[in-house]
C-alpha atoms as a PDB file:
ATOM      1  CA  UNK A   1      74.664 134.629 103.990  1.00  0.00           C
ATOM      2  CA  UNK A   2      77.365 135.568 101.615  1.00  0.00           C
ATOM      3  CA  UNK A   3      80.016 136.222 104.071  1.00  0.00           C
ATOM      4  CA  UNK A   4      78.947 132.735 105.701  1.00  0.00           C
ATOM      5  CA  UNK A   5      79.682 130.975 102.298  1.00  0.00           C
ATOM      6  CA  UNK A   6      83.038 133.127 102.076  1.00  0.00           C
ATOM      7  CA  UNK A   7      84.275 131.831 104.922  1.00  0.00           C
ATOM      8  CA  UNK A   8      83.179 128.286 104.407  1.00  0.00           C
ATOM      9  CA  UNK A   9      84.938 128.448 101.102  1.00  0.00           C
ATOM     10  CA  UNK A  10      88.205 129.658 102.988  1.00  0.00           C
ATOM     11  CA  UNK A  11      87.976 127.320 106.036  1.00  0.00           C
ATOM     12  CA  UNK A  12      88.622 124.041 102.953  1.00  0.00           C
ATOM     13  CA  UNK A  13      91.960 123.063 102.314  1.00  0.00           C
ATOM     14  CA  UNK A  14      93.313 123.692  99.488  1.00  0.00           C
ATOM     15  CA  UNK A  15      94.347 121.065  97.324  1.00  0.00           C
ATOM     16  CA  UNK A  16      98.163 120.312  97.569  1.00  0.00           C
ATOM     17  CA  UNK A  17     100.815 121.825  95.102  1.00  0.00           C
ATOM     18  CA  UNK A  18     104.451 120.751  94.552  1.00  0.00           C
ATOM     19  CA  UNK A  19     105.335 116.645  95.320  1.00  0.00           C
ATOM     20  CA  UNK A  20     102.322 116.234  97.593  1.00  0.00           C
ATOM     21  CA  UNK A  21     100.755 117.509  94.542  1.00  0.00           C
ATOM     22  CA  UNK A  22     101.964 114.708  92.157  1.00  0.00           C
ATOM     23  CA  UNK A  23     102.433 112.192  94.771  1.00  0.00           C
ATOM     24  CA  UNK A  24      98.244 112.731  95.713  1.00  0.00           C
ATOM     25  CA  UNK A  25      97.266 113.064  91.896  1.00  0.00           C
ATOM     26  CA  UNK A  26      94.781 110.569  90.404  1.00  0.00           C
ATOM     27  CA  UNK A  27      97.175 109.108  88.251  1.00  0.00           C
ATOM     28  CA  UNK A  28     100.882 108.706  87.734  1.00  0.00           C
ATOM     29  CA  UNK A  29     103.405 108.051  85.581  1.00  0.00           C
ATOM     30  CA  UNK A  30     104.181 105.086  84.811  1.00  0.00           C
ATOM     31  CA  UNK A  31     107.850 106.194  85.412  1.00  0.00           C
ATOM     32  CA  UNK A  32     107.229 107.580  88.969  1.00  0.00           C
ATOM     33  CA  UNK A  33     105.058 104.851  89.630  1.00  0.00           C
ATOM     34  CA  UNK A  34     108.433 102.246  89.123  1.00  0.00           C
ATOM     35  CA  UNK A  35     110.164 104.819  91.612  1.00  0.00           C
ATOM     36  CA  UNK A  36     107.770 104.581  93.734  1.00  0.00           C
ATOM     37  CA  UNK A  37     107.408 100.635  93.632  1.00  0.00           C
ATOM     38  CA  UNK A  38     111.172  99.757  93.797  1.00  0.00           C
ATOM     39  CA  UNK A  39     112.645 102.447  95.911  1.00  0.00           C
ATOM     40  CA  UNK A  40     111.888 101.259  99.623  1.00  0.00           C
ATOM     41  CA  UNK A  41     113.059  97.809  98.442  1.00  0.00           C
ATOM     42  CA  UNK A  42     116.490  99.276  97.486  1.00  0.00           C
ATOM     43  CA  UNK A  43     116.055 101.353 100.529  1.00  0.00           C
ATOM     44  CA  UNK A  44     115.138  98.393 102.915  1.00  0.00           C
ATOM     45  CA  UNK A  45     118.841  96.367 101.559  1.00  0.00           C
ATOM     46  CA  UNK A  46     121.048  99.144 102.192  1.00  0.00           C
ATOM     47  CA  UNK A  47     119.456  99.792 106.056  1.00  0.00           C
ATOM     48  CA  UNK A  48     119.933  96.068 106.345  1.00  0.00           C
ATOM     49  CA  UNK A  49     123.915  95.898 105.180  1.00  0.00           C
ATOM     50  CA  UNK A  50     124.455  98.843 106.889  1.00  0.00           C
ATOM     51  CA  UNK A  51     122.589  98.719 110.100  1.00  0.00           C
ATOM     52  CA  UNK A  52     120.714  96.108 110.733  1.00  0.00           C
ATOM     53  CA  UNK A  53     122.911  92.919 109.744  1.00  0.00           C
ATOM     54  CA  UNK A  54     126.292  93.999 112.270  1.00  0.00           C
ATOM     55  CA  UNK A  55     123.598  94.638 114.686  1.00  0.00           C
ATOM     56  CA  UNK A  56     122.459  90.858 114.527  1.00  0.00           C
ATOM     57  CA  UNK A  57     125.464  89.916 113.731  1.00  0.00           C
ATOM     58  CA  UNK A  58     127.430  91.211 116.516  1.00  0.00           C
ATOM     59  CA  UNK A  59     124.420  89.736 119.119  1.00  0.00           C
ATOM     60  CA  UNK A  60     124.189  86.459 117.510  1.00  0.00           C
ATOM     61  CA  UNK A  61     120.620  87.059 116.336  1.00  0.00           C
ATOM     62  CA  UNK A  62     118.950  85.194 113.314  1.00  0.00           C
ATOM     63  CA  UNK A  63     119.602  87.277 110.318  1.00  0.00           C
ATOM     64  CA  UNK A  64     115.959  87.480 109.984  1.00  0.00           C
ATOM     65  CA  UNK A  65     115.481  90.165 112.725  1.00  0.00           C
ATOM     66  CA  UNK A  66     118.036  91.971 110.793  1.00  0.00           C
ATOM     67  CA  UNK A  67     115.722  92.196 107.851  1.00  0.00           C
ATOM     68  CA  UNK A  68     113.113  92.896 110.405  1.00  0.00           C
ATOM     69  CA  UNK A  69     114.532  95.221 111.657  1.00  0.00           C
ATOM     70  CA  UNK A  70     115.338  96.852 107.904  1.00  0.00           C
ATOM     71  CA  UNK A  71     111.538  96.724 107.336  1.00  0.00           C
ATOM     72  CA  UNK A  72     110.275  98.397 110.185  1.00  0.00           C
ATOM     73  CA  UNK A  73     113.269 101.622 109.576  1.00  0.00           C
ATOM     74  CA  UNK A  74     111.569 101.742 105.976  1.00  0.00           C
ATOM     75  CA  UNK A  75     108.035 101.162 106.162  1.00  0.00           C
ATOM     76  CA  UNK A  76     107.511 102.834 109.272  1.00  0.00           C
ATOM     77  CA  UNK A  77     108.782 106.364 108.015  1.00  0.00           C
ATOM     78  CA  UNK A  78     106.703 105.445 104.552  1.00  0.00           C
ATOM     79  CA  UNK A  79     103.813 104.898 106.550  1.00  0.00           C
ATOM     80  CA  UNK A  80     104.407 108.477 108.447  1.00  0.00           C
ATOM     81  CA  UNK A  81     104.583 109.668 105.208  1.00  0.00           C
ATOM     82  CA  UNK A  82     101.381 108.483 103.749  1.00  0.00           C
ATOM     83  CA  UNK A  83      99.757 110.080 106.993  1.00  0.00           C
ATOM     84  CA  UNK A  84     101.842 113.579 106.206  1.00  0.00           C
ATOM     85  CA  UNK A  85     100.189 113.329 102.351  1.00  0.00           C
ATOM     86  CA  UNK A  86      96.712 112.966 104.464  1.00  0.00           C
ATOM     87  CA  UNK A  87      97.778 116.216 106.660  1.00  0.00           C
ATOM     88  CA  UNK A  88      98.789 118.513 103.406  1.00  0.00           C
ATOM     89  CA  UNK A  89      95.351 116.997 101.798  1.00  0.00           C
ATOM     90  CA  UNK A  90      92.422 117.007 104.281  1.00  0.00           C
ATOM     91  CA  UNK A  91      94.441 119.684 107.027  1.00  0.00           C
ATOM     92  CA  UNK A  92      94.567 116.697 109.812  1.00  0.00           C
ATOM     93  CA  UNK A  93      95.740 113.100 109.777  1.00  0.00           C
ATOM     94  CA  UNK A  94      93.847 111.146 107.788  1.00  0.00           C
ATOM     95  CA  UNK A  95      94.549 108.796 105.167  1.00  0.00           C
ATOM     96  CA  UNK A  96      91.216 109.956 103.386  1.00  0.00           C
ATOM     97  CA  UNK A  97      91.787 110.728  99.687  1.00  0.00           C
ATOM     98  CA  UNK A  98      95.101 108.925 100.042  1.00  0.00           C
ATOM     99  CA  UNK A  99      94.491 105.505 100.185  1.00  0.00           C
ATOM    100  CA  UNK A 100      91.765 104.096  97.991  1.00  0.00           C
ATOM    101  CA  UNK A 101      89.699 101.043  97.561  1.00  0.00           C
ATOM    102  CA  UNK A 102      88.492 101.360 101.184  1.00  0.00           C
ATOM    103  CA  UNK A 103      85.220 102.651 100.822  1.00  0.00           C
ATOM    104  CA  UNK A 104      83.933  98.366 101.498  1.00  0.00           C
ATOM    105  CA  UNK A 105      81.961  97.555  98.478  1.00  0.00           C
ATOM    106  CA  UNK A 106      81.674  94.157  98.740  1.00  0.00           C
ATOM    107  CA  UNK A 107      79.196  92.238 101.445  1.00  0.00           C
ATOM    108  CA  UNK A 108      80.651  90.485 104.455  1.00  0.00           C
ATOM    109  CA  UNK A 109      79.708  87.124 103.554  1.00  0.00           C
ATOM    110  CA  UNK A 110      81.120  87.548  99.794  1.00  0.00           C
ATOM    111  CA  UNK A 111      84.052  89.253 101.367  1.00  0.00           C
ATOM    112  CA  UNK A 112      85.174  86.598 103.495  1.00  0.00           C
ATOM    113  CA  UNK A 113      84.695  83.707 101.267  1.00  0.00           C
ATOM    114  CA  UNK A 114      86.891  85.412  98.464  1.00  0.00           C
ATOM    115  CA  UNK A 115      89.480  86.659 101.432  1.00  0.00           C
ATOM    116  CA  UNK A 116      89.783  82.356 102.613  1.00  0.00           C
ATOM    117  CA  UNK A 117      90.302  81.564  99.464  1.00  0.00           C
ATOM    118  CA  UNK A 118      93.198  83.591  98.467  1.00  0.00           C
ATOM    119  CA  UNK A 119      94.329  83.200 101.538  1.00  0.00           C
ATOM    120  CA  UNK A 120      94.257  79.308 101.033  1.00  0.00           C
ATOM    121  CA  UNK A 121      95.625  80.324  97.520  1.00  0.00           C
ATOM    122  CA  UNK A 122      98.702  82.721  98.355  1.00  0.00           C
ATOM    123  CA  UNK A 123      99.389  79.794 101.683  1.00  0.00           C
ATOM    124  CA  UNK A 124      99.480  76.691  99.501  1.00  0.00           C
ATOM    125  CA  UNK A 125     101.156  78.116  96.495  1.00  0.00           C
ATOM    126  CA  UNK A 126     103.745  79.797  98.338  1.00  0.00           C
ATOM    127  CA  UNK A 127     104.639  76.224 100.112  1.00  0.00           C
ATOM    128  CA  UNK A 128     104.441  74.564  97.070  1.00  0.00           C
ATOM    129  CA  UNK A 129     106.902  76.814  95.020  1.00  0.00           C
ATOM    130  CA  UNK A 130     109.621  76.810  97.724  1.00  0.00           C
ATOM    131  CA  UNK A 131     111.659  74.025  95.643  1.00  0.00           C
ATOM    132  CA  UNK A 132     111.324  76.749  92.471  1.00  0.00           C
ATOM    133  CA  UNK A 133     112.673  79.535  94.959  1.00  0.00           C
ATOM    134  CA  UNK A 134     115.898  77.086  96.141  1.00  0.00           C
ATOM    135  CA  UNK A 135     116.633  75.922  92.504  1.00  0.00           C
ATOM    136  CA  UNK A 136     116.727  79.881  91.047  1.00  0.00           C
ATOM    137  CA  UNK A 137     119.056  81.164  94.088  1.00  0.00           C
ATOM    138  CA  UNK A 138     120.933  78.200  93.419  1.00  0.00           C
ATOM    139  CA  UNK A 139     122.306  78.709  89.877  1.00  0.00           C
ATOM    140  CA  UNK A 140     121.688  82.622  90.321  1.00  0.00           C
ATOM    141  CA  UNK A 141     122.037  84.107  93.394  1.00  0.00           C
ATOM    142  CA  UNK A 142     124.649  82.744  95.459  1.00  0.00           C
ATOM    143  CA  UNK A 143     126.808  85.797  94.912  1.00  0.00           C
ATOM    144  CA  UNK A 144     124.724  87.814  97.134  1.00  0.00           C
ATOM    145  CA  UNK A 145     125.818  89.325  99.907  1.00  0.00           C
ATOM    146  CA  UNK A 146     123.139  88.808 102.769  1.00  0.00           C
ATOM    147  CA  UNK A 147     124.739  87.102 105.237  1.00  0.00           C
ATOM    148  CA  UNK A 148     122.987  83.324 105.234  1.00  0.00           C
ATOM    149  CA  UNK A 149     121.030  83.930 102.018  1.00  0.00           C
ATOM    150  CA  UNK A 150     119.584  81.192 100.412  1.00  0.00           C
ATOM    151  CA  UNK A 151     116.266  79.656  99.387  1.00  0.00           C
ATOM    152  CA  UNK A 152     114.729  77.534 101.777  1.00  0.00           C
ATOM    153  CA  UNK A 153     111.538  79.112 103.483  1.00  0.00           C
ATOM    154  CA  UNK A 154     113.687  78.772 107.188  1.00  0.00           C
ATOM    155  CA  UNK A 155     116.939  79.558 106.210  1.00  0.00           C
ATOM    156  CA  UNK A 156     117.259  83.138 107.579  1.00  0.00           C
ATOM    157  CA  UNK A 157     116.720  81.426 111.072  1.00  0.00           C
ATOM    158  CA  UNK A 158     118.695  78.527 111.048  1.00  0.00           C
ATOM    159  CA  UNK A 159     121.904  78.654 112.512  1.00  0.00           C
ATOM    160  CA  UNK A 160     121.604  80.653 115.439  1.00  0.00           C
ATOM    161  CA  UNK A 161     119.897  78.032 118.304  1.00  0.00           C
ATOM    162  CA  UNK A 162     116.645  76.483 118.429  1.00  0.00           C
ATOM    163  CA  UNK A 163     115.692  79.249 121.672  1.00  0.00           C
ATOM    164  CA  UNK A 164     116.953  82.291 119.661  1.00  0.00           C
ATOM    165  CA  UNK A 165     114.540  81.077 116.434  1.00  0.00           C
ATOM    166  CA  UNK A 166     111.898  80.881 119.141  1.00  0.00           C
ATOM    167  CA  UNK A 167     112.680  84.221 120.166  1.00  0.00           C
ATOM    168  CA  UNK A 168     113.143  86.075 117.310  1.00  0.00           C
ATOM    169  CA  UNK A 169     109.242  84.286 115.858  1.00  0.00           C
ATOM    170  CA  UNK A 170     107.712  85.444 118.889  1.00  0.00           C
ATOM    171  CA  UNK A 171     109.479  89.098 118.314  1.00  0.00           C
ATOM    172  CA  UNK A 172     108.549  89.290 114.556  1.00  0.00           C
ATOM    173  CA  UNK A 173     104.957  88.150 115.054  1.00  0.00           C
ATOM    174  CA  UNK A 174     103.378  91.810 115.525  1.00  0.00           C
ATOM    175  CA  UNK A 175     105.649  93.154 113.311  1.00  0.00           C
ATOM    176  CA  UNK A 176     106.483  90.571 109.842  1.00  0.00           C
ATOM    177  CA  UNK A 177     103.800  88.839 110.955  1.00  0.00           C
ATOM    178  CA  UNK A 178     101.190  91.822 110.838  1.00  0.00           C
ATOM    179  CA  UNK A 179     102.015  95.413 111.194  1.00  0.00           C
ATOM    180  CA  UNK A 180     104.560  95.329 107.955  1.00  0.00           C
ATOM    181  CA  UNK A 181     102.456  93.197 105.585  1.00  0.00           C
ATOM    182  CA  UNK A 182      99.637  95.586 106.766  1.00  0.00           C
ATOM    183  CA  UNK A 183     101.610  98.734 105.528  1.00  0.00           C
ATOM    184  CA  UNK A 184     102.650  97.024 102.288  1.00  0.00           C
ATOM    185  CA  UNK A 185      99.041  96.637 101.738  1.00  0.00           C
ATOM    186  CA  UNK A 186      98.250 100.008 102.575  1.00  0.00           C
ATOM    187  CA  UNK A 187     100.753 101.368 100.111  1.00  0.00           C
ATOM    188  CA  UNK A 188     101.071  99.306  97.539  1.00  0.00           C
ATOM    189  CA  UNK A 189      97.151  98.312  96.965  1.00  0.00           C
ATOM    190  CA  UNK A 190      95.599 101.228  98.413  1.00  0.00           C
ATOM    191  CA  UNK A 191      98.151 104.080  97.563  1.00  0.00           C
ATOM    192  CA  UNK A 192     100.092 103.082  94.150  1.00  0.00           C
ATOM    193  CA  UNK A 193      97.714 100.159  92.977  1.00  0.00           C
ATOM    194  CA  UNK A 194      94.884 102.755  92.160  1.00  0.00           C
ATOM    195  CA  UNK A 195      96.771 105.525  90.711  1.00  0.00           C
ATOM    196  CA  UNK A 196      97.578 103.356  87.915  1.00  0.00           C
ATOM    197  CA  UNK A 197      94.283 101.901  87.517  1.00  0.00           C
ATOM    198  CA  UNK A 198      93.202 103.690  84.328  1.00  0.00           C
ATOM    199  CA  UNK A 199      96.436 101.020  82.858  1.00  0.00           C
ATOM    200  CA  UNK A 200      92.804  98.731  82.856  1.00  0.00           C
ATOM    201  CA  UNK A 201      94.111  95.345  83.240  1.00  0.00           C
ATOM    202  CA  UNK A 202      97.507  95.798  82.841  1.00  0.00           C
ATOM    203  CA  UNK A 203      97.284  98.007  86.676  1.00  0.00           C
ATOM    204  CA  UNK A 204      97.256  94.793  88.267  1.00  0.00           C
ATOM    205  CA  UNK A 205      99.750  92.690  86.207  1.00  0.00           C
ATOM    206  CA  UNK A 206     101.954  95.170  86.890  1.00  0.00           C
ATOM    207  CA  UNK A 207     101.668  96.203  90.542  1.00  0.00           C
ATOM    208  CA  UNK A 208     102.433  91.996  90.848  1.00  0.00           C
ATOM    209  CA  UNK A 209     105.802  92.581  88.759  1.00  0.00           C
ATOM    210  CA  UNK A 210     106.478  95.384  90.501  1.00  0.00           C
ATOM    211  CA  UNK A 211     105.549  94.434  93.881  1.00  0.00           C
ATOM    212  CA  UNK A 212     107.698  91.557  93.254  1.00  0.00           C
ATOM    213  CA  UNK A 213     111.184  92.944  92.240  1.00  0.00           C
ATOM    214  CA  UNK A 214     110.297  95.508  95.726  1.00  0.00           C
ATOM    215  CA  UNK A 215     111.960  92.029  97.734  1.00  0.00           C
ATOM    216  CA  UNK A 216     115.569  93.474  96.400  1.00  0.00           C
ATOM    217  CA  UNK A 217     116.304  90.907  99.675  1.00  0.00           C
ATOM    218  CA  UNK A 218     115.060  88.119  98.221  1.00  0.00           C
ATOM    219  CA  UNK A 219     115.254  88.159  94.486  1.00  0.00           C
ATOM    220  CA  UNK A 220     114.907  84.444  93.724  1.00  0.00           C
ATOM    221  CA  UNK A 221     111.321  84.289  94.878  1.00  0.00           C
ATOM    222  CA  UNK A 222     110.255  86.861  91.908  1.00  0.00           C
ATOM    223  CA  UNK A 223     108.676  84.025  90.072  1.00  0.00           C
ATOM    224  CA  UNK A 224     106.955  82.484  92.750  1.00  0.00           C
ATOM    225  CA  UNK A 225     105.613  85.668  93.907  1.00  0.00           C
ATOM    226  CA  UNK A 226     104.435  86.452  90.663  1.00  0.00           C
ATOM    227  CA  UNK A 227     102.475  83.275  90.734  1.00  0.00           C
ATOM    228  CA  UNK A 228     100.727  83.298  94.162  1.00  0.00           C
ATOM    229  CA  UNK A 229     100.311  86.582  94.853  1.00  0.00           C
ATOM    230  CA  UNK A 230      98.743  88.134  91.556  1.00  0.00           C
ATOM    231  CA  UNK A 231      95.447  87.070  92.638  1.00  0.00           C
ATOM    232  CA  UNK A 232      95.539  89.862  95.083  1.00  0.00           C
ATOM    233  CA  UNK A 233      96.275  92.917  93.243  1.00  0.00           C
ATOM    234  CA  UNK A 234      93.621  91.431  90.866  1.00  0.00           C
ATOM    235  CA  UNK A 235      91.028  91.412  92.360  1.00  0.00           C
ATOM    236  CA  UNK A 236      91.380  94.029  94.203  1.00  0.00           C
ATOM    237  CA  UNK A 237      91.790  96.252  91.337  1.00  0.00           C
ATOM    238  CA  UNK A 238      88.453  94.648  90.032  1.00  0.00           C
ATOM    239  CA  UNK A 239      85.951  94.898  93.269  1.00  0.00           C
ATOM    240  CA  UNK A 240      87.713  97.673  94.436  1.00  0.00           C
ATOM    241  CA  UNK A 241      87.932  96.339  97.721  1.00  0.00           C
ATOM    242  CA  UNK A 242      91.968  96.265  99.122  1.00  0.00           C
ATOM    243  CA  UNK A 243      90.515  93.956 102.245  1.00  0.00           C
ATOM    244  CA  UNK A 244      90.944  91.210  99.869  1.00  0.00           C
ATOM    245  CA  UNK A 245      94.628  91.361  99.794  1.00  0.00           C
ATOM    246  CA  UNK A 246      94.906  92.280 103.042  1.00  0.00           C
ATOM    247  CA  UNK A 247      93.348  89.157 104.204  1.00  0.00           C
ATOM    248  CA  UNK A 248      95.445  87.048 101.971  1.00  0.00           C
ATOM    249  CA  UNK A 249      98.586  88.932 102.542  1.00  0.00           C
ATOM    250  CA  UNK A 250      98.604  89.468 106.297  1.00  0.00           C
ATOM    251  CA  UNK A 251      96.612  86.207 106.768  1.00  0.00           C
ATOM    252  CA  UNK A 252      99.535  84.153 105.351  1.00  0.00           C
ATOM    253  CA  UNK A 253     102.202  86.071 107.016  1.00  0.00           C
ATOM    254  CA  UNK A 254     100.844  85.886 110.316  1.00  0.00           C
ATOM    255  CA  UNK A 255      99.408  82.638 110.574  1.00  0.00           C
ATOM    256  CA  UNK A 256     102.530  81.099 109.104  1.00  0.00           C
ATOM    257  CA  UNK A 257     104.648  83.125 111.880  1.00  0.00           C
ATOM    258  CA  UNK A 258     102.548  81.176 114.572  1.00  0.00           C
ATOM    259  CA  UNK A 259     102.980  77.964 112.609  1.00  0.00           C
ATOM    260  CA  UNK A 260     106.423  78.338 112.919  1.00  0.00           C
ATOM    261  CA  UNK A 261     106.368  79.230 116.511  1.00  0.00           C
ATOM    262  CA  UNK A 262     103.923  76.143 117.218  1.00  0.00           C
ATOM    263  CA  UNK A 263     106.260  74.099 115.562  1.00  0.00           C
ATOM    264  CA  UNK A 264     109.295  75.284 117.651  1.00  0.00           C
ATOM    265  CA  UNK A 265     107.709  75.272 120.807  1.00  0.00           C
ATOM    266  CA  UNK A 266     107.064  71.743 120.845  1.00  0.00           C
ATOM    267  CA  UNK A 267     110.080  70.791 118.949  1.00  0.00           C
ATOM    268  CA  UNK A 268     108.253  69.495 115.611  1.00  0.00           C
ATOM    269  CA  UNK A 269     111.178  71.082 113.784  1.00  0.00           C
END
């Protein structure tokens, strides 16, 4: 019986030493947690100057597959990584004890009510505020240099053809329109969101702040951002349930990427 509980013992993984160590801990630092926040939005500008905008460039492509593109070279290998924290944690792939807030406290009815309405919340707001995002880039931000920068909700499409914007929607769908929100959710809300949840309230003011300097691409929407999408972080941080954002997040994303691909299809724009 005691050899059988030896071996038991021995067959657990051990917990993680070294970065996995820190990056798996119950809590960090507020300093690493800013690294952590701001780095693959530093990381996502230079793969778009330096790959991704000659590529769409030199094809005549809307610069928003560029930034697409960009995206999916960051968040992809960030998502690998989250699964790599899972292998050095649990010995397999597995995001258990990695991502948190997904153990589904709250009842499907309750749920889905809250998800509609910040989904309804984060869709109007972020409409509304567009005129707030054009003014700021406007008297701030016109020194940038993304190629076609500006404020307007459609201006990293315009200029390139009414059939490449069609294109390039219907490419970006699964991946802008889903897969990447999906990941941000994944990291920031269920990786970074709770190891800074003993902050009490102040976890989810700042994961908003921080979440929105992460758009290094798009710095004149900070204020907006901070306006319709703190809702999320909040209350996920308070029912401890990180479908919420992900129903507002992804839900807006996607549903507007259709919207725009309705509205090209049968010429409304």
């Amino acid at each position: 019986m005691e050899d059988t509980h030896r071996s038991t013992v021995a067959a657990e993984p051990q917990p993680p030493r070294g970065i996995a160590g820190r990056l798996l801990a119950d809590r960090h630092s507020l300093p690493l947690s800013i690294a952590l926040h701001l780095v693959p939005g530093a990381l996502i500008v230079a793969v778009y100057l330096l790959i991704a905008e000659p590529v769409v460039l030199a094809i005549g492509a809307p610069v928003f597959l560029g930034w697409a593109i960009a995206l999916c070279l960051v968040l992809g290998p960030l998502m690998a990584g989250l699964y790599w924290l899972g292998r050095r944690r649990n010995g397999r792939f597995s995001l258990r004890g990695v991502l948190r807030y997904t153990d589904k406290p709250l009842p499907r009815g309750k749920l889905v009510a809250m998800a509609i309405l910040l989904f309804l919340w984060m869709m109007v707001l972020s409409t509304a505020l567009t005129p707030l995002d054009s003014f700021v880039f406007d008297h701030f931000f016109t020194w940038l240099p993304f190629a076609d920068a500006g404020g307007g909700a459609t201006t990293y499409l315009e200029k390139s053809g009414h059939s490449a914007m069609l294109t390039t929607l219907v490419i970006c769908l699964p991946l802008t329109g889903v897969s990447l929100p999906l990941i941000e959710e994944f990291y920031f809300r269920g990786f970074l969101l709770p190891r800074i949840a003993h902050l009490g309230k102040a976890a989810p003011v700042l994961s908003t702040v921080l979440f929105s300097l992460y758009h290094f691409w798009a710095p004149w929407t900070f204020f907006s951002k901070l306006i319709f999408f703190f809702p999320g972080p909040w209350f996920v941080w308070k029912k401890k349930d990180i479908r919420l954002s992900i129903g507002m997040h992804v839900g807006t994303t996607s549903i507007s990427t259709v919207g725009g691909i309705i509205a090209l299809a049968f010429n409304i724009v």
